[in-house]
Protein backbone atom coordinates (compact mmCIF):
# COMPACT_ATOMS: atom_id res chain seq x y z
CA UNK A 1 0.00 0.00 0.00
CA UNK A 2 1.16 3.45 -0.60
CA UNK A 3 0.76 6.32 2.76
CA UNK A 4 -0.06 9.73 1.51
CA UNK A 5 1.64 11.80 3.99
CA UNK A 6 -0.59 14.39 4.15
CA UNK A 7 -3.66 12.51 4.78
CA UNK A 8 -2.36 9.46 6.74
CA UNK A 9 -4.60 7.12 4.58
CA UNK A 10 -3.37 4.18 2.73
CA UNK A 11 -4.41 3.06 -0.97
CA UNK A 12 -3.43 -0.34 -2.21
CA UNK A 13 -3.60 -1.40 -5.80
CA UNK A 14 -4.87 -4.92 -6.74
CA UNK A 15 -2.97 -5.83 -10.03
CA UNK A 16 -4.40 -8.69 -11.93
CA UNK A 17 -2.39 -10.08 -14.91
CA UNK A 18 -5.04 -11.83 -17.95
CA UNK A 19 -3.52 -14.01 -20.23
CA UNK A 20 -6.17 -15.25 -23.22
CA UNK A 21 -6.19 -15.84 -26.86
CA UNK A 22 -9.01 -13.80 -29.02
CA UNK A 23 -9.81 -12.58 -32.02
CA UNK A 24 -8.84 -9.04 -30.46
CA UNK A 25 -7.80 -7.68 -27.42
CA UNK A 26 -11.00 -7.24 -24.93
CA UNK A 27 -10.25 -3.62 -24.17
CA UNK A 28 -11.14 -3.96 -19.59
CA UNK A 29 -12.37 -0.59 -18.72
CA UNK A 30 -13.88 -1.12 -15.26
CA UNK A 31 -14.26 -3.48 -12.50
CA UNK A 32 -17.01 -3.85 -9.79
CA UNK A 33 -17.10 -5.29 -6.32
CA UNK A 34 -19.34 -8.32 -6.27
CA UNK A 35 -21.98 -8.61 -3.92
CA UNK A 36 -22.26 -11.77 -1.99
CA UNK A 37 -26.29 -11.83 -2.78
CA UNK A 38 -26.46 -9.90 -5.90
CA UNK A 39 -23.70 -10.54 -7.90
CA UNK A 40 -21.55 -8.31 -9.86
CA UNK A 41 -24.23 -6.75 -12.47
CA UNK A 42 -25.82 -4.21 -10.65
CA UNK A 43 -22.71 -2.93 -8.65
CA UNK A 44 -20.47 0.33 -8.77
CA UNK A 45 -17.90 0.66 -11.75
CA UNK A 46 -14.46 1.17 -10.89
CA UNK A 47 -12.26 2.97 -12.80
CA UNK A 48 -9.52 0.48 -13.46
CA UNK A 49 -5.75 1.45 -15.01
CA UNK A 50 -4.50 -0.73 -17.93
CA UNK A 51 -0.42 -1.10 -17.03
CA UNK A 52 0.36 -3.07 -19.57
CA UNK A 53 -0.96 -5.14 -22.88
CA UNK A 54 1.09 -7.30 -24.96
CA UNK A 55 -0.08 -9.67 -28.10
CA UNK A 56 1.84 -12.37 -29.61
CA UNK A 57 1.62 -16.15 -31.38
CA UNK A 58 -0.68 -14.25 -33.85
CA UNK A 59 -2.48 -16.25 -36.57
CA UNK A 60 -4.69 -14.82 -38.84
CA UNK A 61 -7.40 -15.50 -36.80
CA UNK A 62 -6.34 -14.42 -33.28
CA UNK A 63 -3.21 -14.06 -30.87
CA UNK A 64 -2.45 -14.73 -27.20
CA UNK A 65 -2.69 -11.91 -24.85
CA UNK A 66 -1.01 -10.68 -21.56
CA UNK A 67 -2.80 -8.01 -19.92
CA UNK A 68 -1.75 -5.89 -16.57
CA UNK A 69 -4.52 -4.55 -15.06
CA UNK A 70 -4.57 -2.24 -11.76
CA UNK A 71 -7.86 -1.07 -9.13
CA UNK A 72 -7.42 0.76 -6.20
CA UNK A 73 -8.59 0.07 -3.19
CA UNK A 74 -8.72 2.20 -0.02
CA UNK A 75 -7.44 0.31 3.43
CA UNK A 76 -10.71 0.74 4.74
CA UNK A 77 -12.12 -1.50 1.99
CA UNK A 78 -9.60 -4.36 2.98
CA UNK A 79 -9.99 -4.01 6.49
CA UNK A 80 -14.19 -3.90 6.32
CA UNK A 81 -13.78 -7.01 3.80
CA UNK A 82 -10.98 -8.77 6.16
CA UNK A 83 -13.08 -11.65 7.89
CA UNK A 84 -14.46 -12.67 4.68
CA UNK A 85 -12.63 -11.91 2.10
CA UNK A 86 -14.08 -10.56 -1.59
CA UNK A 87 -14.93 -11.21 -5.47
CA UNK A 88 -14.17 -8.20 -8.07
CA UNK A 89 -15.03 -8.79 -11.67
CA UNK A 90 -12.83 -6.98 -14.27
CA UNK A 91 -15.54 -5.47 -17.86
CA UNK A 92 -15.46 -5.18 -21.12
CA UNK A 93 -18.16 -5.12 -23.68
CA UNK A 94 -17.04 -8.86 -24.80
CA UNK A 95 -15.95 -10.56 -21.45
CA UNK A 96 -15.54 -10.25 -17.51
CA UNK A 97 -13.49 -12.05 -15.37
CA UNK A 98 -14.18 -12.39 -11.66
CA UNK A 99 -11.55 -12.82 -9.13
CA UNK A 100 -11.59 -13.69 -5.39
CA UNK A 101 -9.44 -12.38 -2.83
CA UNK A 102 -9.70 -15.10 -0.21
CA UNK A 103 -9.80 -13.97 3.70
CA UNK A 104 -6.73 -15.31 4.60
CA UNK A 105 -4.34 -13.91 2.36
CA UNK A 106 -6.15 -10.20 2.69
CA UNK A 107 -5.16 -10.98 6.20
CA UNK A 108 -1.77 -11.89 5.96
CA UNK A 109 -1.14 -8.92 3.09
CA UNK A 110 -2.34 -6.67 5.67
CA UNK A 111 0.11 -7.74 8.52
CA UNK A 112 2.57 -6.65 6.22
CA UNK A 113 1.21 -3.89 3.87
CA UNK A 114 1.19 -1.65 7.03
């Protein structure tokens, strides 16, 4: 996590690295906390950073991709979702992929991320 030192508060940045083969690169452009009960549909969208994209082992009808994806989370977040962990789905118009950060490795990143 990084401190700003004028505010005192920590952000953290969950980076999630997509490796696929497609037609075309799927373009993420947001991600959404998933609710336990509801799902990811109707939830928040998160502006989400792309860090890196890469495409190779093309053919003429697709490639393999590597994607670097980043969200930002506050420590508040973590620490409210710490006894249970948490599912974020990363969006595009052709795909989403849904990740969950289990309860006991929030717990042990948080020992050390502060």
């Amino acid at each position: 996590g990084l401190k700003n030192k004028n505010t005192g508060l920590i952000q953290h940045q969950l980076n999630l690295k997509l490796k696929y083969t497609w037609s075309q690169r799927k373009n993420y452009s947001y991600a959404s906390i998933c609710d336990k009960w509801q799902g990811c549909k109707n939830a928040e969208k998160l502006d989400i950073a792309l860090i890196s994209s890469s495409a190779s082992s093309c053919t003429t009808d697709n490639c393999d991709y590597t994607e670097i994806l980043e969200l930002n989370l506050s420590d508040d977040f973590l620490r409210n979702n710490m006894e249970e962990g948490f599912s974020v789905s990363f969006n595009s118009k052709k795909s989403t992929n849904e990740i969950t950060i289990a309860s006991d490795y929030l717990k042990g990143y948080l020992k050390v991320a502060n």
